[in-house]
PDB file of N, CA and C in Angstrom:
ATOM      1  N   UNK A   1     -22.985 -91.549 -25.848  1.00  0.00           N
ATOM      2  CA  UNK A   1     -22.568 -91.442 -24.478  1.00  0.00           C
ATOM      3  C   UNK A   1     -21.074 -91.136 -24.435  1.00  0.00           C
ATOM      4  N   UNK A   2     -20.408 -90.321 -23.857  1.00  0.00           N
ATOM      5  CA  UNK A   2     -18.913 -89.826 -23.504  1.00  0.00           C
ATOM      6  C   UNK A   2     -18.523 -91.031 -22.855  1.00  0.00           C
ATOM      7  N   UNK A   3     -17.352 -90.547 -23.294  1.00  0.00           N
ATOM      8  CA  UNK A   3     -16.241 -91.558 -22.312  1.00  0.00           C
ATOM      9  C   UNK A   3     -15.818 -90.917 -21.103  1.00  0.00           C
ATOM     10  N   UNK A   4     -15.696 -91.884 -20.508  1.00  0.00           N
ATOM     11  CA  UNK A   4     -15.419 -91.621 -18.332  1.00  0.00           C
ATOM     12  C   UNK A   4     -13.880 -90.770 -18.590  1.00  0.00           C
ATOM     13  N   UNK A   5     -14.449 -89.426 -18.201  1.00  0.00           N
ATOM     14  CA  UNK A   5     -12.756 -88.892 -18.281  1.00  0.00           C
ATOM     15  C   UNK A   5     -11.778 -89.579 -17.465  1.00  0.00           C
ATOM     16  N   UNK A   6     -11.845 -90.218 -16.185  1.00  0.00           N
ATOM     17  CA  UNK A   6     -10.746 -90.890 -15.803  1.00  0.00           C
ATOM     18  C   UNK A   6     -10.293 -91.687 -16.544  1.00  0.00           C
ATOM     19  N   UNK A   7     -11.118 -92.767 -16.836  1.00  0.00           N
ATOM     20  CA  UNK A   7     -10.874 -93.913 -17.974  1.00  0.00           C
ATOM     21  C   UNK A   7      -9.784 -93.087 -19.347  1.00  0.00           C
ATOM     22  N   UNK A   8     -10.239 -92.129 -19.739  1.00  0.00           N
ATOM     23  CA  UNK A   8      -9.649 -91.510 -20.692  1.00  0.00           C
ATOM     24  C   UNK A   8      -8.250 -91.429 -20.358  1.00  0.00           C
ATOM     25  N   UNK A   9      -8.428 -90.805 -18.940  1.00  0.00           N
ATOM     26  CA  UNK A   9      -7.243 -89.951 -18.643  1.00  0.00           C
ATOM     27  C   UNK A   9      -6.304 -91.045 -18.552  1.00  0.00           C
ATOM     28  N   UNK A  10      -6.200 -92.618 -17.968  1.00  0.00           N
ATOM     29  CA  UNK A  10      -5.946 -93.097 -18.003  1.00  0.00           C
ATOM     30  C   UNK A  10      -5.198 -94.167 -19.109  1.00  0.00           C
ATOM     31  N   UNK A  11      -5.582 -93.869 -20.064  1.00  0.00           N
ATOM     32  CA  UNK A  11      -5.502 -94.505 -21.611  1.00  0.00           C
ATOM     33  C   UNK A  11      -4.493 -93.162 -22.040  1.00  0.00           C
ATOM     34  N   UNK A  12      -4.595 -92.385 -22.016  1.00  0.00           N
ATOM     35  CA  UNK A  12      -3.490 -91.184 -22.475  1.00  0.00           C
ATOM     36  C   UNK A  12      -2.536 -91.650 -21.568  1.00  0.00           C
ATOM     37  N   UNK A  13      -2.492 -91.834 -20.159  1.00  0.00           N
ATOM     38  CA  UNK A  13      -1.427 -91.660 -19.856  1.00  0.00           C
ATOM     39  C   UNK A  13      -0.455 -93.040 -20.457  1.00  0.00           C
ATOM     40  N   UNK A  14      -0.924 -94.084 -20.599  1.00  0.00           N
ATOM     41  CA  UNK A  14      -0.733 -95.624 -20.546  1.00  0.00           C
ATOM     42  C   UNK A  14       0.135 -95.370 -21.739  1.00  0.00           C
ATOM     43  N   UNK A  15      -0.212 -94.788 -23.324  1.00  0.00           N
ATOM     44  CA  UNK A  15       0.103 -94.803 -24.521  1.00  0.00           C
ATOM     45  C   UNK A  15       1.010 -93.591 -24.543  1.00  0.00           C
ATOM     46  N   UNK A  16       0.726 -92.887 -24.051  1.00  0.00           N
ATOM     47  CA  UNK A  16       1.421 -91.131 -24.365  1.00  0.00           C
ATOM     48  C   UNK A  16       2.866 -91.173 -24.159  1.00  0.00           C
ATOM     49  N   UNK A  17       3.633 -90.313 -25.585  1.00  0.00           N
ATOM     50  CA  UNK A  17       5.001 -90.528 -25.878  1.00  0.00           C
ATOM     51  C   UNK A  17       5.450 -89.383 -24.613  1.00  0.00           C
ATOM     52  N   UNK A  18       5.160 -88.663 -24.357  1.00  0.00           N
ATOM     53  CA  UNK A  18       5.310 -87.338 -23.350  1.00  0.00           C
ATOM     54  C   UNK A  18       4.927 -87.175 -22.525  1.00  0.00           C
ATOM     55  N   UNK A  19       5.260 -85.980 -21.626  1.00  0.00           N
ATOM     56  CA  UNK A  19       3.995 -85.498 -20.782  1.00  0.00           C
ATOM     57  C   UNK A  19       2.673 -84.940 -21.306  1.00  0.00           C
ATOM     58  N   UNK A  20       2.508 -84.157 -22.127  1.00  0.00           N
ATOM     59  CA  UNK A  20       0.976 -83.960 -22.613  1.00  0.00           C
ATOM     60  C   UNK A  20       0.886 -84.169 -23.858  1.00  0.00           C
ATOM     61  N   UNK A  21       1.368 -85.383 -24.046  1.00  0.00           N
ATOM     62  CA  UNK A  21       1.197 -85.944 -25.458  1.00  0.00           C
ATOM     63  C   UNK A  21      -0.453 -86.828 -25.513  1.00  0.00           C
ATOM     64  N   UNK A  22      -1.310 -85.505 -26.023  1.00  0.00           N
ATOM     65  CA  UNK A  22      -2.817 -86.183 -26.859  1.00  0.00           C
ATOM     66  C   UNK A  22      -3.397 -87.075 -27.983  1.00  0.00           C
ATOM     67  N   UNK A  23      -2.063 -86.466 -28.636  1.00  0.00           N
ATOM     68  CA  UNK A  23      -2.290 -86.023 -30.561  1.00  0.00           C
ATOM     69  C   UNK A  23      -1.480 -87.017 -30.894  1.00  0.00           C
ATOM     70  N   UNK A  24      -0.830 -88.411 -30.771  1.00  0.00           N
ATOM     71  CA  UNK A  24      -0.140 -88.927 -30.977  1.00  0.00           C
ATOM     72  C   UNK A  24      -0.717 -90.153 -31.720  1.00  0.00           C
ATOM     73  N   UNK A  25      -0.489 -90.812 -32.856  1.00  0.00           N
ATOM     74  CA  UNK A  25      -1.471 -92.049 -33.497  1.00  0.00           C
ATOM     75  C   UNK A  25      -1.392 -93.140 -32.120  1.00  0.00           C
ATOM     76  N   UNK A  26       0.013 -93.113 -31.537  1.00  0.00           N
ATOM     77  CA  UNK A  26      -0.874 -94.323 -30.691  1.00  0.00           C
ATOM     78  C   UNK A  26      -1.670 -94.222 -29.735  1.00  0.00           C
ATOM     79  N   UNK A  27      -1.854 -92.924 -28.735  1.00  0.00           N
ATOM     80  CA  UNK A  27      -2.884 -92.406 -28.057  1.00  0.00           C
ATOM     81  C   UNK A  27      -4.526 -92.603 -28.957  1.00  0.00           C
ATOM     82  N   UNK A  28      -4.771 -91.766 -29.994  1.00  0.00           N
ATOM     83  CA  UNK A  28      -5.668 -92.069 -30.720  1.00  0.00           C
ATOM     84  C   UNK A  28      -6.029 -93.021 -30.898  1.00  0.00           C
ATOM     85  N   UNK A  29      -4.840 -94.053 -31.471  1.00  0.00           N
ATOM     86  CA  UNK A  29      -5.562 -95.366 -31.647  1.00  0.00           C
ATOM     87  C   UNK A  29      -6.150 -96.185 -30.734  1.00  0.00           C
ATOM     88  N   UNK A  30      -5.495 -95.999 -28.775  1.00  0.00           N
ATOM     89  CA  UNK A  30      -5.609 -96.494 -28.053  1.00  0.00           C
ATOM     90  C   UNK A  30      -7.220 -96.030 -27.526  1.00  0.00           C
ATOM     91  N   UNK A  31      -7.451 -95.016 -27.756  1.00  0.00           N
ATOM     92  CA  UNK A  31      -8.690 -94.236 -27.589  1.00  0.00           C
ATOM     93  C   UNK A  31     -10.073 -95.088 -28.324  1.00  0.00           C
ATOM     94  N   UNK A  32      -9.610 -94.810 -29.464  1.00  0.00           N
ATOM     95  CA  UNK A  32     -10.801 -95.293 -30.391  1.00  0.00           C
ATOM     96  C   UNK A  32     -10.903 -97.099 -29.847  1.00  0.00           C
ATOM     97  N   UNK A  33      -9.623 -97.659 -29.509  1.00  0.00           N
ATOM     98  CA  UNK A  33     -10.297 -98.960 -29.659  1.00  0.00           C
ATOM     99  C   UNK A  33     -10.573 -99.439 -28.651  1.00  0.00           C
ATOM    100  N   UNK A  34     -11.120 -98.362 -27.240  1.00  0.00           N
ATOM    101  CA  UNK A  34     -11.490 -98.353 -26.027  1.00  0.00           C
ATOM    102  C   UNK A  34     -12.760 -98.276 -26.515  1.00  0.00           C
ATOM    103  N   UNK A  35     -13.265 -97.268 -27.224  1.00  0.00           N
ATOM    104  CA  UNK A  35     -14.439 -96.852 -27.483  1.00  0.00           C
ATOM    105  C   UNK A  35     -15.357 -98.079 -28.336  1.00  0.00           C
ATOM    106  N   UNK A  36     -14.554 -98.275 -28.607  1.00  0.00           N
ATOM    107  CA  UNK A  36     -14.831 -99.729 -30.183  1.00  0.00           C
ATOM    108  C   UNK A  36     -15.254-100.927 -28.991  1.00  0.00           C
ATOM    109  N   UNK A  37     -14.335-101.317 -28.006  1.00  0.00           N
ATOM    110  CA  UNK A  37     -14.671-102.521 -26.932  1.00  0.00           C
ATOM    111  C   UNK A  37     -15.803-101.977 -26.171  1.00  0.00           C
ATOM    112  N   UNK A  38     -16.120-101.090 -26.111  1.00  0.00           N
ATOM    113  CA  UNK A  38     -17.014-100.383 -25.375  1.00  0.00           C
ATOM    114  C   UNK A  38     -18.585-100.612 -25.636  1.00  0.00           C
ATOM    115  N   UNK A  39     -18.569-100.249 -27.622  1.00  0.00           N
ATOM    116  CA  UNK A  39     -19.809-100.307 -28.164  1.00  0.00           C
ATOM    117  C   UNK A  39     -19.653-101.278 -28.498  1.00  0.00           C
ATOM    118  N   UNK A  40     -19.145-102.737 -28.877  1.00  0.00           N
ATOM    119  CA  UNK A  40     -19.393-103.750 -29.368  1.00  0.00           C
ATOM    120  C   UNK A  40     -20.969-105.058 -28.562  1.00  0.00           C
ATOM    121  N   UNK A  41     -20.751-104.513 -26.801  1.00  0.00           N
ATOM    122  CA  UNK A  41     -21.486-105.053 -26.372  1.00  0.00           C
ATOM    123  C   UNK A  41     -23.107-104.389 -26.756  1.00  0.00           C
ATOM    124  N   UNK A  42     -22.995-103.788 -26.987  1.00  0.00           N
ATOM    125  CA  UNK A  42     -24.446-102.527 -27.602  1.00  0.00           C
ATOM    126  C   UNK A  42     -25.079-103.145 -28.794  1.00  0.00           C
ATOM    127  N   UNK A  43     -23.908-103.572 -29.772  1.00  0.00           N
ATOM    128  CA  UNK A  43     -24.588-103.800 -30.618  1.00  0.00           C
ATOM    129  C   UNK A  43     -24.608-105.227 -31.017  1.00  0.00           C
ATOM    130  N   UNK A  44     -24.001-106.164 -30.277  1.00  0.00           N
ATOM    131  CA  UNK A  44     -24.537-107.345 -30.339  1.00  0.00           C
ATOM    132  C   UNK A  44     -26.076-107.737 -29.652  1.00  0.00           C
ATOM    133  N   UNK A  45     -26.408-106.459 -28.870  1.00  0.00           N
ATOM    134  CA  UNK A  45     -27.855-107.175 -27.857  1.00  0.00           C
ATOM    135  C   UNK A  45     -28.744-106.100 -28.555  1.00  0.00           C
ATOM    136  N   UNK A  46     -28.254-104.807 -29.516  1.00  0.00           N
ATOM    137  CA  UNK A  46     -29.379-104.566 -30.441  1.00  0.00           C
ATOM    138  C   UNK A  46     -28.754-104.523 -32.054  1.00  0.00           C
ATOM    139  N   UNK A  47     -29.109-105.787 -32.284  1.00  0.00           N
ATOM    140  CA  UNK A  47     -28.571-105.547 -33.760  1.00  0.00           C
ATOM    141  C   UNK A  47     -29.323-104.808 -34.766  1.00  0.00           C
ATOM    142  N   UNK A  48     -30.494-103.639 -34.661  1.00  0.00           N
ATOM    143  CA  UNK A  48     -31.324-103.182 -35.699  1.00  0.00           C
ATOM    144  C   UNK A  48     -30.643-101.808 -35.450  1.00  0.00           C
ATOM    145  N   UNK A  49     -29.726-101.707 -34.545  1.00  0.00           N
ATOM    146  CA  UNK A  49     -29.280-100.357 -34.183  1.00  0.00           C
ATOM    147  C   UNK A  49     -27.911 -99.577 -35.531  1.00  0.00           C
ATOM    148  N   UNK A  50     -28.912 -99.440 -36.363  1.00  0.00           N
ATOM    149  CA  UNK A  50     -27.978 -99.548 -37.689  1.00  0.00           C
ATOM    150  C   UNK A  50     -27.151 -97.670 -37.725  1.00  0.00           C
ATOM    151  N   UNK A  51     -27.851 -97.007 -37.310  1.00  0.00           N
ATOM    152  CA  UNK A  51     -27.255 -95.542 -37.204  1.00  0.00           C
ATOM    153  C   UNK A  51     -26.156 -95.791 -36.373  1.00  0.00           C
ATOM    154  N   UNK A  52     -26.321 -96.137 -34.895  1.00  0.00           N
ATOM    155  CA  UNK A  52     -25.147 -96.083 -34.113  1.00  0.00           C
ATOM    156  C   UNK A  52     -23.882 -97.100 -35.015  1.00  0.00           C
ATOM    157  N   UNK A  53     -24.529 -98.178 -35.615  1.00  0.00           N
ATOM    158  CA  UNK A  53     -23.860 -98.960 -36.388  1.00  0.00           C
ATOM    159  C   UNK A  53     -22.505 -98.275 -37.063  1.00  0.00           C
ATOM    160  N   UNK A  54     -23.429 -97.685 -37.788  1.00  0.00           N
ATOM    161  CA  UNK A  54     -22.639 -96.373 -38.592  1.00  0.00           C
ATOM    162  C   UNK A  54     -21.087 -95.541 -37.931  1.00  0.00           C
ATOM    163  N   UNK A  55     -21.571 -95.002 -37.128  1.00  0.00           N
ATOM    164  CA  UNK A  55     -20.280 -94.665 -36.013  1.00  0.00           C
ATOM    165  C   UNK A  55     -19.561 -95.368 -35.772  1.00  0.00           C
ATOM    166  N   UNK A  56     -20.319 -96.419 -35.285  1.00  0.00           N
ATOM    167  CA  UNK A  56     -18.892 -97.380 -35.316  1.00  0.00           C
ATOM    168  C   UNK A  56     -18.257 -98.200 -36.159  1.00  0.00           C
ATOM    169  N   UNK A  57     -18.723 -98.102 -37.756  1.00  0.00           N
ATOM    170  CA  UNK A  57     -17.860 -97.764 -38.736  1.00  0.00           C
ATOM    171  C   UNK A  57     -16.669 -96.906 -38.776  1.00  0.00           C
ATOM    172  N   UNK A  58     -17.157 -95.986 -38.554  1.00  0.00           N
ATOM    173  CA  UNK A  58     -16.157 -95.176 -38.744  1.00  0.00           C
ATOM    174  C   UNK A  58     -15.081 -94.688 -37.670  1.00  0.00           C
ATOM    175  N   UNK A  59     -15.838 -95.292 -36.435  1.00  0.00           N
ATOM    176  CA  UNK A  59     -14.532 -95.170 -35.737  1.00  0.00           C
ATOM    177  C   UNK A  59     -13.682 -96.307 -36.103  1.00  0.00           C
ATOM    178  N   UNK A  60     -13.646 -97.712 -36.295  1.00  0.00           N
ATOM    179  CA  UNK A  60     -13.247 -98.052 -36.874  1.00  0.00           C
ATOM    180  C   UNK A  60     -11.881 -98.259 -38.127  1.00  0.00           C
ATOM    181  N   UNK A  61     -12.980 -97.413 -39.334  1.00  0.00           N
ATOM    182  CA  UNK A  61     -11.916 -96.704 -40.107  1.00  0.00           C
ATOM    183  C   UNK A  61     -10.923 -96.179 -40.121  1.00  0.00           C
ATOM    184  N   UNK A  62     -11.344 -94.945 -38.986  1.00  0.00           N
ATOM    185  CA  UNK A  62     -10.156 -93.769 -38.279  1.00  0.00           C
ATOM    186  C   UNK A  62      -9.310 -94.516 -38.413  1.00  0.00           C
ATOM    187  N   UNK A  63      -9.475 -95.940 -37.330  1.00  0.00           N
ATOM    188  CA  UNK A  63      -8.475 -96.640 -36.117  1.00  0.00           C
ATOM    189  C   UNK A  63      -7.652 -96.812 -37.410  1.00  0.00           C
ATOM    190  N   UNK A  64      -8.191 -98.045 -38.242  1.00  0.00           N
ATOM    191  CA  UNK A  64      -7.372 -98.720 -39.279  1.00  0.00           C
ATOM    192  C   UNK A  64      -6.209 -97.079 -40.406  1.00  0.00           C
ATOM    193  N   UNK A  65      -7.084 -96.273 -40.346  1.00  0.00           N
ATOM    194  CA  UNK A  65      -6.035 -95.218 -41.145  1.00  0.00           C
ATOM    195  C   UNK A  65      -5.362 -94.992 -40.698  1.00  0.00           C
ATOM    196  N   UNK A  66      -5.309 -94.464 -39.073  1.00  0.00           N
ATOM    197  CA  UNK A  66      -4.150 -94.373 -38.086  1.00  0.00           C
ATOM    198  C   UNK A  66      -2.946 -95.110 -38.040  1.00  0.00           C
ATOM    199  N   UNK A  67      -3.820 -96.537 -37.809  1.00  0.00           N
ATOM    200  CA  UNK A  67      -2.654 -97.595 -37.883  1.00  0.00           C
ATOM    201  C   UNK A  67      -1.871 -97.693 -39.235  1.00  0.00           C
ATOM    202  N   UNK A  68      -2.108 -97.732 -39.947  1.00  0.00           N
ATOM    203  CA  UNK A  68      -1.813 -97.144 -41.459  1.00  0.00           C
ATOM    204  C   UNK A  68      -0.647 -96.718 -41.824  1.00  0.00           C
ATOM    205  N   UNK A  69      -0.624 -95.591 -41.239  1.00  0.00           N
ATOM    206  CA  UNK A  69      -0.171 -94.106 -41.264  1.00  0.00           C
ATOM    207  C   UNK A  69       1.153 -94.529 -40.075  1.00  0.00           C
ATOM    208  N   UNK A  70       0.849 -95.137 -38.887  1.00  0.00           N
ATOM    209  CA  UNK A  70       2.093 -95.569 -37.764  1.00  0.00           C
ATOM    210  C   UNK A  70       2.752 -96.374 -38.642  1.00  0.00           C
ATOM    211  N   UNK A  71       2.307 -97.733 -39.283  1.00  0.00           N
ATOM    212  CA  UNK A  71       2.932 -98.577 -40.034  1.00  0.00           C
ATOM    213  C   UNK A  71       3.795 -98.128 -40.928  1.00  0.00           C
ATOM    214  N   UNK A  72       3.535 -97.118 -42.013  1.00  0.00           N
ATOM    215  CA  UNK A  72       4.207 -96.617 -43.116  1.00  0.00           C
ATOM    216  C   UNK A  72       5.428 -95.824 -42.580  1.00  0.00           C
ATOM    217  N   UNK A  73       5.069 -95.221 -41.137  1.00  0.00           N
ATOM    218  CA  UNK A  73       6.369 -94.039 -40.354  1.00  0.00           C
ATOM    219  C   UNK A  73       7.209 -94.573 -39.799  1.00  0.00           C
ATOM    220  N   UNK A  74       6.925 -95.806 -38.956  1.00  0.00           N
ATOM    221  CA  UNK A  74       7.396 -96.162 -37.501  1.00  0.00           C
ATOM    222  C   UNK A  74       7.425 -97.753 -37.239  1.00  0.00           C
ATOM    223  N   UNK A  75       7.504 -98.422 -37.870  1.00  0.00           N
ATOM    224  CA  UNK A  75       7.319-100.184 -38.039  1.00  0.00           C
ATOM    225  C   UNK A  75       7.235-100.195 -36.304  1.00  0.00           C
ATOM    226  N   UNK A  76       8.365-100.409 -35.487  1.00  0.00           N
ATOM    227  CA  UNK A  76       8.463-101.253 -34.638  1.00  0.00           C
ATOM    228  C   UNK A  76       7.492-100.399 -33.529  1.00  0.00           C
ATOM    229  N   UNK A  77       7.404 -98.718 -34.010  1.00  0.00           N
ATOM    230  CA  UNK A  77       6.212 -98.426 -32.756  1.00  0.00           C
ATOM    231  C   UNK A  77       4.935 -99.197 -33.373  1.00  0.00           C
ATOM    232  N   UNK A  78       4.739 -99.194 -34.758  1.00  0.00           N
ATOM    233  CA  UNK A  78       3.172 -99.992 -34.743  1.00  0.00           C
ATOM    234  C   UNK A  78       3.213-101.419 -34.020  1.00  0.00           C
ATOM    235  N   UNK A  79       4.297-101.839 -34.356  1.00  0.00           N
ATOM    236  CA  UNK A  79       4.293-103.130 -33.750  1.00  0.00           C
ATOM    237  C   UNK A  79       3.691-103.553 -31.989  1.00  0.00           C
ATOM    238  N   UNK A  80       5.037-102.418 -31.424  1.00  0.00           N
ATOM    239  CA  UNK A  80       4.783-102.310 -29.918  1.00  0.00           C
ATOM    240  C   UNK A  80       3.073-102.125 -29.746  1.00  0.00           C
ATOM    241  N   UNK A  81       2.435-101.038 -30.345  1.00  0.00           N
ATOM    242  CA  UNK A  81       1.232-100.712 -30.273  1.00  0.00           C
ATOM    243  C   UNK A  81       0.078-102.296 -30.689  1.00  0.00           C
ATOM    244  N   UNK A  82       0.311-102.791 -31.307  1.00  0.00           N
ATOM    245  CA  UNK A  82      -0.299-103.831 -31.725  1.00  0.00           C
ATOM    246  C   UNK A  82      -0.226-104.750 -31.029  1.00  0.00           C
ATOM    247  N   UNK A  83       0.607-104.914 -30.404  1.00  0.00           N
ATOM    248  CA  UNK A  83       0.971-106.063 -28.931  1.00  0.00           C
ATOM    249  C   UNK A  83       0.583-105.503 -27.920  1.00  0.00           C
ATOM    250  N   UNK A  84       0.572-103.989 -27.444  1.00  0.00           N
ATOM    251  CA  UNK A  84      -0.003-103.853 -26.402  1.00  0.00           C
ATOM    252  C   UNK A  84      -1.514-103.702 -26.196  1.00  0.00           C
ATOM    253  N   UNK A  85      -2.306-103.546 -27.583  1.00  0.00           N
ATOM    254  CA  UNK A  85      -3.804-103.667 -27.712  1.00  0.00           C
ATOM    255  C   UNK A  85      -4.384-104.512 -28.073  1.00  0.00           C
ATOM    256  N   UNK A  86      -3.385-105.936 -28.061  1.00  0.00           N
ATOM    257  CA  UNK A  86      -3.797-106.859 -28.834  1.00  0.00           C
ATOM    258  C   UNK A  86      -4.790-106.966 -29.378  1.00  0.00           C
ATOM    259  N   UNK A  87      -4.578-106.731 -30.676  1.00  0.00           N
ATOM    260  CA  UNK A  87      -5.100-106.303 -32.154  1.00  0.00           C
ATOM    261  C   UNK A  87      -4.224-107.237 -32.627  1.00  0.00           C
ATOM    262  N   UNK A  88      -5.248-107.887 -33.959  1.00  0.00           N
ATOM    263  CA  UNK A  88      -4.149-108.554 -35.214  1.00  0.00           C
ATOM    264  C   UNK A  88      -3.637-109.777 -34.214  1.00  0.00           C
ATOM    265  N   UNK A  89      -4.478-110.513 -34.084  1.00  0.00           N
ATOM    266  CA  UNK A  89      -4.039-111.868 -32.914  1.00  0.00           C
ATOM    267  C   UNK A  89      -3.142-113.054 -34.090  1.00  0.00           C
TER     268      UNK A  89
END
């Protein structure tokens, strides 16, 4: 199922270093872990749902490489980012 382009549009604007800043790890990251809160209720009420499972592995993954990748460039933007998605409690 897609994500609600407003909702989207909304999450870009919230994170985005620019005006049409898409492509940015913390946009991305903010993306995926919309999507991640999204499917978590899915798969706690079908847990045999092992394919979709899968996906959300890997979105997942993405998230954590992303964050990764901010951490190794940018300390205090991962930081900011990590407090504002509270992640890593």
């Amino acid at each position: 199922m897609a994500f609600a382009t407003l909702n989207k549009a909304e999450i870009v604007q919230a994170h985005a270093r620019g005006a049409n800043d898409t492509g940015s790890p913390e946009v991305q990251v903010a993306l995926l872990t919309a999507r991640i809160n999204e499917l978590t209720p899915h798969f706690k009420a079908n847990p045999k749902d092992h394919h979709g499972r899968r996906g959300l592995l890997k979105m997942v993954n993405s998230r954590k490489r992303l964050l990764a990748y901010l951490k190794d460039r940018d300390l205090p933007r991962y930081a900011a980012l990590i407090q504002k998605l509270g992640l890593r409690k």
